[in-house]
N, C-alpha and C. Protein backbone atom coordinates (compact mmCIF):
# COMPACT_ATOMS: atom_id res chain seq x y z
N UNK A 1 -0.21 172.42 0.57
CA UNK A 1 0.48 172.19 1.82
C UNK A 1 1.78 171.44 1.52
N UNK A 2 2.63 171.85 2.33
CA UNK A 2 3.90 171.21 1.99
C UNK A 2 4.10 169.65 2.51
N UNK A 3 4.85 168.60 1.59
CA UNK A 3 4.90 167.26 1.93
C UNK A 3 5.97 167.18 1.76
N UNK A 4 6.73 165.82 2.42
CA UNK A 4 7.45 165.12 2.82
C UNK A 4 7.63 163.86 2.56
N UNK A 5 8.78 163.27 1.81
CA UNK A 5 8.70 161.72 1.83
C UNK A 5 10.50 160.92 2.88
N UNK A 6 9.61 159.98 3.73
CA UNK A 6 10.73 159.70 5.08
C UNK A 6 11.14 158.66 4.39
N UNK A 7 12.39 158.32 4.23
CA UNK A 7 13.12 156.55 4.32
C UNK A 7 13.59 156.02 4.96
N UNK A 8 13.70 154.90 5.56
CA UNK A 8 14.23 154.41 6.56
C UNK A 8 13.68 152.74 6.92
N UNK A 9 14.10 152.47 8.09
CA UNK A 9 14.07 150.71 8.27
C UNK A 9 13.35 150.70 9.42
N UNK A 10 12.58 149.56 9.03
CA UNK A 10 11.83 148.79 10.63
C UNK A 10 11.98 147.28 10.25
N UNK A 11 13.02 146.59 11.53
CA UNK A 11 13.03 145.50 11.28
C UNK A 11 12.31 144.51 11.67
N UNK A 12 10.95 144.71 12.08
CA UNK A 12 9.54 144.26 13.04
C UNK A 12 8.90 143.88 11.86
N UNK A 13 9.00 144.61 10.73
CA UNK A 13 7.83 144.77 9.58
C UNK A 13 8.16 143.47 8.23
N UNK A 14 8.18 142.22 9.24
CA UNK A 14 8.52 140.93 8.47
C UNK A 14 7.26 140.25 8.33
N UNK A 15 5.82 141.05 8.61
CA UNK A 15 4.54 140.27 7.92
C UNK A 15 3.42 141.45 7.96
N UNK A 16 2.36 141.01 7.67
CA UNK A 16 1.33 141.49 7.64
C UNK A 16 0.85 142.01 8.54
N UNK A 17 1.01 141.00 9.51
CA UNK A 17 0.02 141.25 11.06
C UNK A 17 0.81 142.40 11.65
N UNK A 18 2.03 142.40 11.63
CA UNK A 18 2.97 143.24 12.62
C UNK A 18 2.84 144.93 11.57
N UNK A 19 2.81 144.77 10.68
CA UNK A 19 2.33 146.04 9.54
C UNK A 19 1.33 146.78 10.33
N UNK A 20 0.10 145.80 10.19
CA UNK A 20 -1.22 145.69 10.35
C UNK A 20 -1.37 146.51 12.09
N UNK A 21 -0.92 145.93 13.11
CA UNK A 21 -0.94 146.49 14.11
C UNK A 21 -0.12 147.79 14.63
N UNK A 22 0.83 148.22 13.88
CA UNK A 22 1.52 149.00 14.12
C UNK A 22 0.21 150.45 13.41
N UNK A 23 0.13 150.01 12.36
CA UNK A 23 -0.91 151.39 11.03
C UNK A 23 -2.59 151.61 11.20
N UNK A 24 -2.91 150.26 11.61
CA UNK A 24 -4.33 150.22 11.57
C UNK A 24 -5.39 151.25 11.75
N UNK A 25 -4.94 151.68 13.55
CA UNK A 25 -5.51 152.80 14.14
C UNK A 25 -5.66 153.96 13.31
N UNK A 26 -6.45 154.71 12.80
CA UNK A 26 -6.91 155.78 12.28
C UNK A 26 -6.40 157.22 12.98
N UNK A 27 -5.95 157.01 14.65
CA UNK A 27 -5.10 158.16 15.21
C UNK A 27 -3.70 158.03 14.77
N UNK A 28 -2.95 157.05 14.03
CA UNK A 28 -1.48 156.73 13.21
C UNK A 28 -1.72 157.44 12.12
N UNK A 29 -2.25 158.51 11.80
CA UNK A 29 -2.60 158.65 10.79
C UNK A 29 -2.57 160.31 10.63
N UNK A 30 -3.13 160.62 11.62
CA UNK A 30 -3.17 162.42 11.54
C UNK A 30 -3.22 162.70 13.30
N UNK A 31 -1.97 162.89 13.29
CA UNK A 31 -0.95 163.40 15.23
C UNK A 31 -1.66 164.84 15.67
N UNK A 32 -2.01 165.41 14.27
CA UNK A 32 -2.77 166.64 14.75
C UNK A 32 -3.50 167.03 13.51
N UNK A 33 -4.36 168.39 13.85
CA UNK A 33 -4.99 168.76 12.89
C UNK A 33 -4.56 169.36 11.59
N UNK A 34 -3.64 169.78 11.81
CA UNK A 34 -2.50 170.16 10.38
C UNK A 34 -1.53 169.11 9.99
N UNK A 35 -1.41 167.96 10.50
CA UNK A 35 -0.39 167.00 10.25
C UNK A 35 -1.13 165.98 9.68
N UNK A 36 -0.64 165.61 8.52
CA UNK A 36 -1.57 164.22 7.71
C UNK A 36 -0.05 163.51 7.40
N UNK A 37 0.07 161.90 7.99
CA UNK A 37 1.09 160.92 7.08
C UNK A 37 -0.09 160.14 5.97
N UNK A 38 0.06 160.31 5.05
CA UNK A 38 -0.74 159.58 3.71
C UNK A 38 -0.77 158.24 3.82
N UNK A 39 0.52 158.30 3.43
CA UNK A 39 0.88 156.76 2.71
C UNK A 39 2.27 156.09 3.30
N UNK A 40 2.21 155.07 3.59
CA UNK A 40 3.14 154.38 4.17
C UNK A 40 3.60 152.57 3.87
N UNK A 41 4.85 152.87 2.96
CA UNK A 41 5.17 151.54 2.29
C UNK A 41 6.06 150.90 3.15
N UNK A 42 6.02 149.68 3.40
CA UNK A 42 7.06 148.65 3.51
C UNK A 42 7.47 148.21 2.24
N UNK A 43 8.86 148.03 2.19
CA UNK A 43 9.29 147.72 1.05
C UNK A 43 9.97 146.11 1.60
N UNK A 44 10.29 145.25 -0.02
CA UNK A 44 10.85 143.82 0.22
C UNK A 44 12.20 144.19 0.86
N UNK A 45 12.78 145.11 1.11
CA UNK A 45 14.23 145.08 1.29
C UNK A 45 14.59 145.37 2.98
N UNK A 46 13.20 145.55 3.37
CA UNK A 46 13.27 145.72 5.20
C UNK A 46 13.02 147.07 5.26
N UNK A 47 13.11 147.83 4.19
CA UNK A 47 13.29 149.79 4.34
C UNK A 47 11.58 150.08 4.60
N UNK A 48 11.51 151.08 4.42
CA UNK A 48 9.96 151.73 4.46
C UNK A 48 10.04 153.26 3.55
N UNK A 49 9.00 153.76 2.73
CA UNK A 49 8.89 154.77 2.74
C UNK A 49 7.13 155.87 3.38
N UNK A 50 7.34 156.96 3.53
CA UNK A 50 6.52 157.55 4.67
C UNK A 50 6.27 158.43 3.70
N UNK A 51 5.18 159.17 3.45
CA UNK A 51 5.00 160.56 3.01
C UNK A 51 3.62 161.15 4.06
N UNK A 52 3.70 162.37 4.29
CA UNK A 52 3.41 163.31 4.96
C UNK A 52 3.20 164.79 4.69
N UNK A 53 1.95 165.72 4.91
CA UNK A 53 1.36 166.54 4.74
C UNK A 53 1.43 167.32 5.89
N UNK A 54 1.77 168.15 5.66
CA UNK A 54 2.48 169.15 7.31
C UNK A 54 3.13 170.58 6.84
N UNK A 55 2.38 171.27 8.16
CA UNK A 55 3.08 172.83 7.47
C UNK A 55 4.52 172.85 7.71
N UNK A 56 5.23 171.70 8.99
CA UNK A 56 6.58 172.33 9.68
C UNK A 56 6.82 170.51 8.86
N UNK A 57 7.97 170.70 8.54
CA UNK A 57 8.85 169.55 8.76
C UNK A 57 8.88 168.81 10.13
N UNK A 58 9.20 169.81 11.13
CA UNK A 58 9.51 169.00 12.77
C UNK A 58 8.25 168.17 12.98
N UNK A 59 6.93 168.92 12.92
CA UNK A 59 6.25 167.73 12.52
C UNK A 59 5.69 166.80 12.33
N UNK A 60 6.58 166.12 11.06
CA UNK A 60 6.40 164.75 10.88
C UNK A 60 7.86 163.81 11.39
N UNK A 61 8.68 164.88 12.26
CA UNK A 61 9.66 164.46 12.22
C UNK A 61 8.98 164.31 13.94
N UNK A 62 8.66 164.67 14.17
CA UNK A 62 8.19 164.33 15.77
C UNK A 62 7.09 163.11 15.67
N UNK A 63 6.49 162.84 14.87
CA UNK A 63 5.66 161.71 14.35
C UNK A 63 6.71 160.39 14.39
N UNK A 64 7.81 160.50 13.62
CA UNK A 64 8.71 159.69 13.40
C UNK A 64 9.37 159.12 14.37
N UNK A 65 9.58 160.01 15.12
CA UNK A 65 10.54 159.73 16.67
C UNK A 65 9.56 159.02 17.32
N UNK A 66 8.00 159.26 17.45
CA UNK A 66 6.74 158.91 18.24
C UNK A 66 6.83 157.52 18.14
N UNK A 67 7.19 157.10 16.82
CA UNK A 67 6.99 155.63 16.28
C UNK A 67 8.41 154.98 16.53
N UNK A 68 9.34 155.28 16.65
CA UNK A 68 10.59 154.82 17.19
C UNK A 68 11.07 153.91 15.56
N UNK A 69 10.85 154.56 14.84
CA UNK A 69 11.63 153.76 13.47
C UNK A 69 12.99 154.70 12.95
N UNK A 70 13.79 153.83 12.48
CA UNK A 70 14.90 154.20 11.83
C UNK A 70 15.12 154.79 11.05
N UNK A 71 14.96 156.59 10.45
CA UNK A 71 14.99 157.20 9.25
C UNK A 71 16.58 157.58 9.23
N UNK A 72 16.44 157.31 7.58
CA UNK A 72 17.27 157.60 6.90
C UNK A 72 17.77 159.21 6.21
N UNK A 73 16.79 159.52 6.14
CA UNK A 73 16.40 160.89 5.47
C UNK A 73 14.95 160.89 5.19
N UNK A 74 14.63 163.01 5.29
CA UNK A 74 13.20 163.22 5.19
C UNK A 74 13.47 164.22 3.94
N UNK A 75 13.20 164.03 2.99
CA UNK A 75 12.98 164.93 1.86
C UNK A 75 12.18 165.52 1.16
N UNK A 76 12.11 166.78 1.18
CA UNK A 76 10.72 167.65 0.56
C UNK A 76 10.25 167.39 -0.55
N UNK A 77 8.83 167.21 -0.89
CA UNK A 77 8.65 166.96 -2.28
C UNK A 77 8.43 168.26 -2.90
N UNK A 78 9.01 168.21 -4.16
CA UNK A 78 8.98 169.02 -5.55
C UNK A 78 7.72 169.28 -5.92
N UNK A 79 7.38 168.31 -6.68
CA UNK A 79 6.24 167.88 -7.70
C UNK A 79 5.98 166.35 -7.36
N UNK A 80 5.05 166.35 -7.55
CA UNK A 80 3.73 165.34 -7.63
C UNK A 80 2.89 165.24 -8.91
N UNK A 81 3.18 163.26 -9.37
CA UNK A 81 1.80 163.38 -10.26
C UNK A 81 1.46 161.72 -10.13
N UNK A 82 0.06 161.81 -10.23
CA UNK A 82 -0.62 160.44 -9.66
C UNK A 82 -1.69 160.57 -10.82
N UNK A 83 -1.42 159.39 -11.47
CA UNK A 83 -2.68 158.64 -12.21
C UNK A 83 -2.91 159.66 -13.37
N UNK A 84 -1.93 160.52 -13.77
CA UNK A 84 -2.07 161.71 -14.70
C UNK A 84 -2.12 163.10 -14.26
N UNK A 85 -2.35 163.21 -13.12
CA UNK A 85 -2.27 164.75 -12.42
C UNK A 85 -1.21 165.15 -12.20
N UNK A 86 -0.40 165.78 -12.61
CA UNK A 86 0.92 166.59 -12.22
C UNK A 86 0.83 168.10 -11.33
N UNK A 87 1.05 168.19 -10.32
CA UNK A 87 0.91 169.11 -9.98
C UNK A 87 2.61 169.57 -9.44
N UNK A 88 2.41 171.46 -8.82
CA UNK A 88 3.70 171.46 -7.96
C UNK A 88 3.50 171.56 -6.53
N UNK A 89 3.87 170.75 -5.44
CA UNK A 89 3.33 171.05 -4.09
C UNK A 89 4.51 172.23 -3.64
N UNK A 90 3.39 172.80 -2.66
CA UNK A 90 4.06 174.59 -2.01
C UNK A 90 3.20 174.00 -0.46
């Protein structure tokens, strides 16, 4: 399935708790039955990165708007490799 990694800023995301309440819910997680967001970093610099599992781009890009955060750009992933697995995502 094709993925996606989002960048962009949330300037709310200055602790734990405010992380914590925004992600927690298990419906933040999959908007529909073909739409999966994985993984979702706050970074030290105020940015965030998002990755996402989705047949359409729009989406996770309608996910994004849902959450009212600041993207920068959404870019398709290539290839993937975690912990030694290299794969190519299609």
């Amino acid at each position: 399935m094709p993925r996606w990694i989002a960048e962009g800023t949330i300037d709310e995301w200055n602790n734990i708790r405010r992380f914590r309440e925004e992600l927690s819910d298990s419906s933040n997680w999959r908007p529909d039955p073909r739409t999966t967001v994985t993984t979702v970093l706050s970074l030290g610099n105020g940015s965030f990165l998002a990755e996402c599992h989705a047949v359409h781009q729009e989406d996770f890009e309608a996910w994004l708007e849902n959450k009212g955060w600041e993207v920068k750009s959404i870019t398709p992933v290539r290839y993937a490799a975690k912990a030694g697995s290299i794969w190519e995502v299609k």
